[in-house]
C-alpha atoms as a PDB file:
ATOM      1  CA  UNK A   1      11.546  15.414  -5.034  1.00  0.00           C
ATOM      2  CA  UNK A   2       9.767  12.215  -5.791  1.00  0.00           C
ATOM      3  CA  UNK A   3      10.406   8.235  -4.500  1.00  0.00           C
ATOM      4  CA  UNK A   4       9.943   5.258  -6.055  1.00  0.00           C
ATOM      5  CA  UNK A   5       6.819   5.119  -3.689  1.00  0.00           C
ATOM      6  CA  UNK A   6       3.224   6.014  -6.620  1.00  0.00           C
ATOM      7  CA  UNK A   7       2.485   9.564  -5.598  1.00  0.00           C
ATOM      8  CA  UNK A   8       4.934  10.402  -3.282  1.00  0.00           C
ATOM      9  CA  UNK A   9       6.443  13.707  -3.999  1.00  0.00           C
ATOM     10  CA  UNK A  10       7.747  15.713  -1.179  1.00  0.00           C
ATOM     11  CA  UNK A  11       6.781  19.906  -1.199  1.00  0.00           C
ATOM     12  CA  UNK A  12       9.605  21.967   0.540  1.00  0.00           C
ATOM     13  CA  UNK A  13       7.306  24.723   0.324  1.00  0.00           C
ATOM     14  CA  UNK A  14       4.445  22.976   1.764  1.00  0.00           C
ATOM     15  CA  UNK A  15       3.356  24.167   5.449  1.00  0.00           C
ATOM     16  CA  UNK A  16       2.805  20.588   6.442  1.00  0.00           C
ATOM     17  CA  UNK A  17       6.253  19.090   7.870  1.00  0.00           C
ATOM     18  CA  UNK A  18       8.109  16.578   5.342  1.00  0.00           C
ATOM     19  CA  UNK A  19       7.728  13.404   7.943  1.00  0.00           C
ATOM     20  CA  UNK A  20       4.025  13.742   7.698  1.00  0.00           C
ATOM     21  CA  UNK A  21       3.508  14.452   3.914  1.00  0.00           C
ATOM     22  CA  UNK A  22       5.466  11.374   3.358  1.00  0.00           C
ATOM     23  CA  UNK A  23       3.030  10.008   6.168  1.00  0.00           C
ATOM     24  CA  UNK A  24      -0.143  11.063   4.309  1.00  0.00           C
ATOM     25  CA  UNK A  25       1.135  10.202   1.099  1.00  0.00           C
ATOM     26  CA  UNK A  26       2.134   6.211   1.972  1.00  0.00           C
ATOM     27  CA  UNK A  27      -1.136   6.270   3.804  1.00  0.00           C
ATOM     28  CA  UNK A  28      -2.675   7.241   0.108  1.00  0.00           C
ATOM     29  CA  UNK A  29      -0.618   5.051  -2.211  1.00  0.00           C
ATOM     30  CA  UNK A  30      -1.843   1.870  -0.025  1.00  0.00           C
ATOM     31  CA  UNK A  31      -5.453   3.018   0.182  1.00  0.00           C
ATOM     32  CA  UNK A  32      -5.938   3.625  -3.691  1.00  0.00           C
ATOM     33  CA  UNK A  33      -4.345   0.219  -4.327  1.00  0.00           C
ATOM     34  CA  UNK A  34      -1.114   1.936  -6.809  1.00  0.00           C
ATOM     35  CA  UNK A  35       0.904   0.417  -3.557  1.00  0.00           C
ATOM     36  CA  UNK A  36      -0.336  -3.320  -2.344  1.00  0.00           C
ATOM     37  CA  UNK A  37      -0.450  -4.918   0.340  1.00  0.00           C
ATOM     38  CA  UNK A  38       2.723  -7.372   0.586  1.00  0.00           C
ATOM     39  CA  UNK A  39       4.965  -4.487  -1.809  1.00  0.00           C
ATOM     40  CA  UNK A  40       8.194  -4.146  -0.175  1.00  0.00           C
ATOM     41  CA  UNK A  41       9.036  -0.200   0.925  1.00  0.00           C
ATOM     42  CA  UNK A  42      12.315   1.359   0.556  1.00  0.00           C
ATOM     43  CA  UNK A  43      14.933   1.668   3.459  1.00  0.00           C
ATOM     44  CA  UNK A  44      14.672   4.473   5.661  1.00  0.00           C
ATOM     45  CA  UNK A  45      17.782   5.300   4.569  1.00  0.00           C
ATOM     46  CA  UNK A  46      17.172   4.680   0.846  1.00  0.00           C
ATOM     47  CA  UNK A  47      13.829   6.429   0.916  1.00  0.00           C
ATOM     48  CA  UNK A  48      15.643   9.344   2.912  1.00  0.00           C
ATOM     49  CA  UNK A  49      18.179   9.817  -0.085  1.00  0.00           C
ATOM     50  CA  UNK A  50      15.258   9.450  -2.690  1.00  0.00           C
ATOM     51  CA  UNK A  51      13.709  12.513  -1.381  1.00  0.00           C
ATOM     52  CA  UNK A  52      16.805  13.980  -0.061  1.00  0.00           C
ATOM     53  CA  UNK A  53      14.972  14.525   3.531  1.00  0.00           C
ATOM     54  CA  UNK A  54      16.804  13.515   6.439  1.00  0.00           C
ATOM     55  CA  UNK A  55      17.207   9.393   7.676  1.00  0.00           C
ATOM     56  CA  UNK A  56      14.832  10.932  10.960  1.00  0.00           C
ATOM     57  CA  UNK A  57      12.360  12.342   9.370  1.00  0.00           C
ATOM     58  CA  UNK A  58      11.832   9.310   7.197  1.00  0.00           C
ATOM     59  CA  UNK A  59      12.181   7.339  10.016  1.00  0.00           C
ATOM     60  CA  UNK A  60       9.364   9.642  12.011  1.00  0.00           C
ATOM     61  CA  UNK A  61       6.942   8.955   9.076  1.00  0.00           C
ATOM     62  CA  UNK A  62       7.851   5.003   9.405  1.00  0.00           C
ATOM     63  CA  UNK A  63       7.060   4.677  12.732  1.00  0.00           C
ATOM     64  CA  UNK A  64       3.605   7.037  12.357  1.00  0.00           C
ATOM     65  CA  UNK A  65       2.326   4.157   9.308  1.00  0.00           C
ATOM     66  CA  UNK A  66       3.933   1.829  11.532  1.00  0.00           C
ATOM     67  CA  UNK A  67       1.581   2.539  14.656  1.00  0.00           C
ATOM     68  CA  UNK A  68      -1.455   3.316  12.431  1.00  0.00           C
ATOM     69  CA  UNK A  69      -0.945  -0.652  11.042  1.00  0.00           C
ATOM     70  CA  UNK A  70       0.028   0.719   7.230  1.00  0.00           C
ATOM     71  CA  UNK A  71       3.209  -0.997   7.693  1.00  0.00           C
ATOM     72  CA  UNK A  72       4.798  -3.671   8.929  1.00  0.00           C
ATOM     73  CA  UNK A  73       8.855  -4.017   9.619  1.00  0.00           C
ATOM     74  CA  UNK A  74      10.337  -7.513   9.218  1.00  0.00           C
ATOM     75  CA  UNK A  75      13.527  -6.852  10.875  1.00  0.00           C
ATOM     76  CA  UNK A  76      16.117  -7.130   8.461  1.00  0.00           C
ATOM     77  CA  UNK A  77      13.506  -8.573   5.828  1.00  0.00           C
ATOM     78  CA  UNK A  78      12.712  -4.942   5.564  1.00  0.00           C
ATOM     79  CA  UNK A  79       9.348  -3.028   5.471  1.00  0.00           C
ATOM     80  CA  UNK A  80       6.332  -3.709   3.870  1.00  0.00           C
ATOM     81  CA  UNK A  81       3.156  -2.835   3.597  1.00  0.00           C
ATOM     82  CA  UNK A  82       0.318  -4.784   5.957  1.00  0.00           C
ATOM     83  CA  UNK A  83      -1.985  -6.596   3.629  1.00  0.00           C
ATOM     84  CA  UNK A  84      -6.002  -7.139   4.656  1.00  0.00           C
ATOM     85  CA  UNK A  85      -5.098 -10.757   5.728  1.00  0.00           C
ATOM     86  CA  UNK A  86      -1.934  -9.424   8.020  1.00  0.00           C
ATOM     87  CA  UNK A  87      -4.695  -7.005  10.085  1.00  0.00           C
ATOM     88  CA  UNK A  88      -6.639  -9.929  10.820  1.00  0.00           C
ATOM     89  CA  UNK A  89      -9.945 -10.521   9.260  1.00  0.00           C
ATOM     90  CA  UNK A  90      -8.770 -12.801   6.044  1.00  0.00           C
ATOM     91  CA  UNK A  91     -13.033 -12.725   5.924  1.00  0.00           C
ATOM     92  CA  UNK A  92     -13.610  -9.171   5.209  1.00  0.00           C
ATOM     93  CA  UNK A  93     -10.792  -8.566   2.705  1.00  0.00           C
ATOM     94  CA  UNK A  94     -12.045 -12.138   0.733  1.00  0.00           C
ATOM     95  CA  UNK A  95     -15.285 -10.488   0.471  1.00  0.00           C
ATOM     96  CA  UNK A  96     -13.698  -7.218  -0.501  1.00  0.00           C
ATOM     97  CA  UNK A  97     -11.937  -8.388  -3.230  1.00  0.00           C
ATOM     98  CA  UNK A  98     -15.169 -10.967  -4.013  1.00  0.00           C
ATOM     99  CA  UNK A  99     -17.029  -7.319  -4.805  1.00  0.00           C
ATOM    100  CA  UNK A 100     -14.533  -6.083  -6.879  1.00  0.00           C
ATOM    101  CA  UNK A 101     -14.123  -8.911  -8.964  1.00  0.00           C
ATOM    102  CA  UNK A 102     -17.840  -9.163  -9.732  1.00  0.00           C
ATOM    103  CA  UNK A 103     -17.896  -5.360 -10.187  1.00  0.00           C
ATOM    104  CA  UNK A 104     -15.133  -5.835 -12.839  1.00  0.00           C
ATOM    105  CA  UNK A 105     -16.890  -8.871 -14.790  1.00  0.00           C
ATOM    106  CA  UNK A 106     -20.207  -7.141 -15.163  1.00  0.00           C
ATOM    107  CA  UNK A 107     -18.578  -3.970 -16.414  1.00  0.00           C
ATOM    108  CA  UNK A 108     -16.801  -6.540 -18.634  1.00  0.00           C
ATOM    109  CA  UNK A 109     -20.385  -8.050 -19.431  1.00  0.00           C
ATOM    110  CA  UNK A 110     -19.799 -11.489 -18.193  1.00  0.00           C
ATOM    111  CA  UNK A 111     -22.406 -13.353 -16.693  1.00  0.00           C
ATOM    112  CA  UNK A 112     -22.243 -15.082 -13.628  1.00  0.00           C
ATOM    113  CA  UNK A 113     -21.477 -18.690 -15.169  1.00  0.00           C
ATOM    114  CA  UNK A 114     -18.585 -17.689 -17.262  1.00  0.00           C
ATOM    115  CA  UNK A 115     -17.280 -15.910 -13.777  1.00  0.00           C
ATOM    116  CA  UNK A 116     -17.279 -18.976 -12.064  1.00  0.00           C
ATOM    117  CA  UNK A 117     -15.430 -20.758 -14.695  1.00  0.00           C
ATOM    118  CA  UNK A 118     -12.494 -18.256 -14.745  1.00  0.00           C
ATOM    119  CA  UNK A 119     -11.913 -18.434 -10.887  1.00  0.00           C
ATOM    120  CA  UNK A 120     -12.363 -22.529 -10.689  1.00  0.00           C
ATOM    121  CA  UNK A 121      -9.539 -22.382 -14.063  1.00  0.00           C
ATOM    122  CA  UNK A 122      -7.610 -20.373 -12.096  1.00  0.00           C
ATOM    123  CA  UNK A 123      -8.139 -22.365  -8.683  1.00  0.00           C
ATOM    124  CA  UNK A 124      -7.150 -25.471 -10.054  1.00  0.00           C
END
């Protein structure tokens, strides 16, 4: 069955236990980008029914993303995934998203001027 999680679909004929597909597959979604950092996750519960798995074994998978710093819960805020600036080093995620955003312009053919401009427009 599939969530409303990008790319999680849950085999029952897999030989790798539900909890940890749904483990691997979170793990995926946030490391591609198709699931930022700061996006809200389902319930346990509601993710449980999604997939029709059981509230445990949703709740297993939780608490695996939680300890590997994937995910963050907010109490009753709810879960959500940790963003770059959450782990710690605001730095290294600036300069992260600094090389993707040149990377994009030049593909785009922008010089380095006209880059500046759109980022101080968009500061201000």
């Amino acid at each position: 069955m599939t969530s409303s999680i990008p790319g999680l679909v849950v085999d029952p004929t897999d030989d790798e236990p539900p909890y940890e597909q749904v483990r691997r597959r979170v793990a995926a979604a946030v490391a591609t980008g198709s699931l930022p950092g700061g996006s809200r996750l389902p319930t346990v519960r509601g993710l449980a029914d999604e997939l029709g798995l059981a509230v445990n074994t949703v709740a297993k998978a939780y608490r695996a993303l939680e300890a590997d710093a994937v995910i963050e819960t907010r109490g009753r805020r709810g879960t959500y995934v940790r963003s770059a600036v959450l782990e710690g080093d605001a730095a290294q995620a600036a300069r992260r998203a600094a090389r993707d955003y040149v990377a994009d312009v030049r593909r785009l053919g922008l010089g380095r001027t006209e880059a500046q401009r759109l980022v101080g427009d968009l500061w201000d």
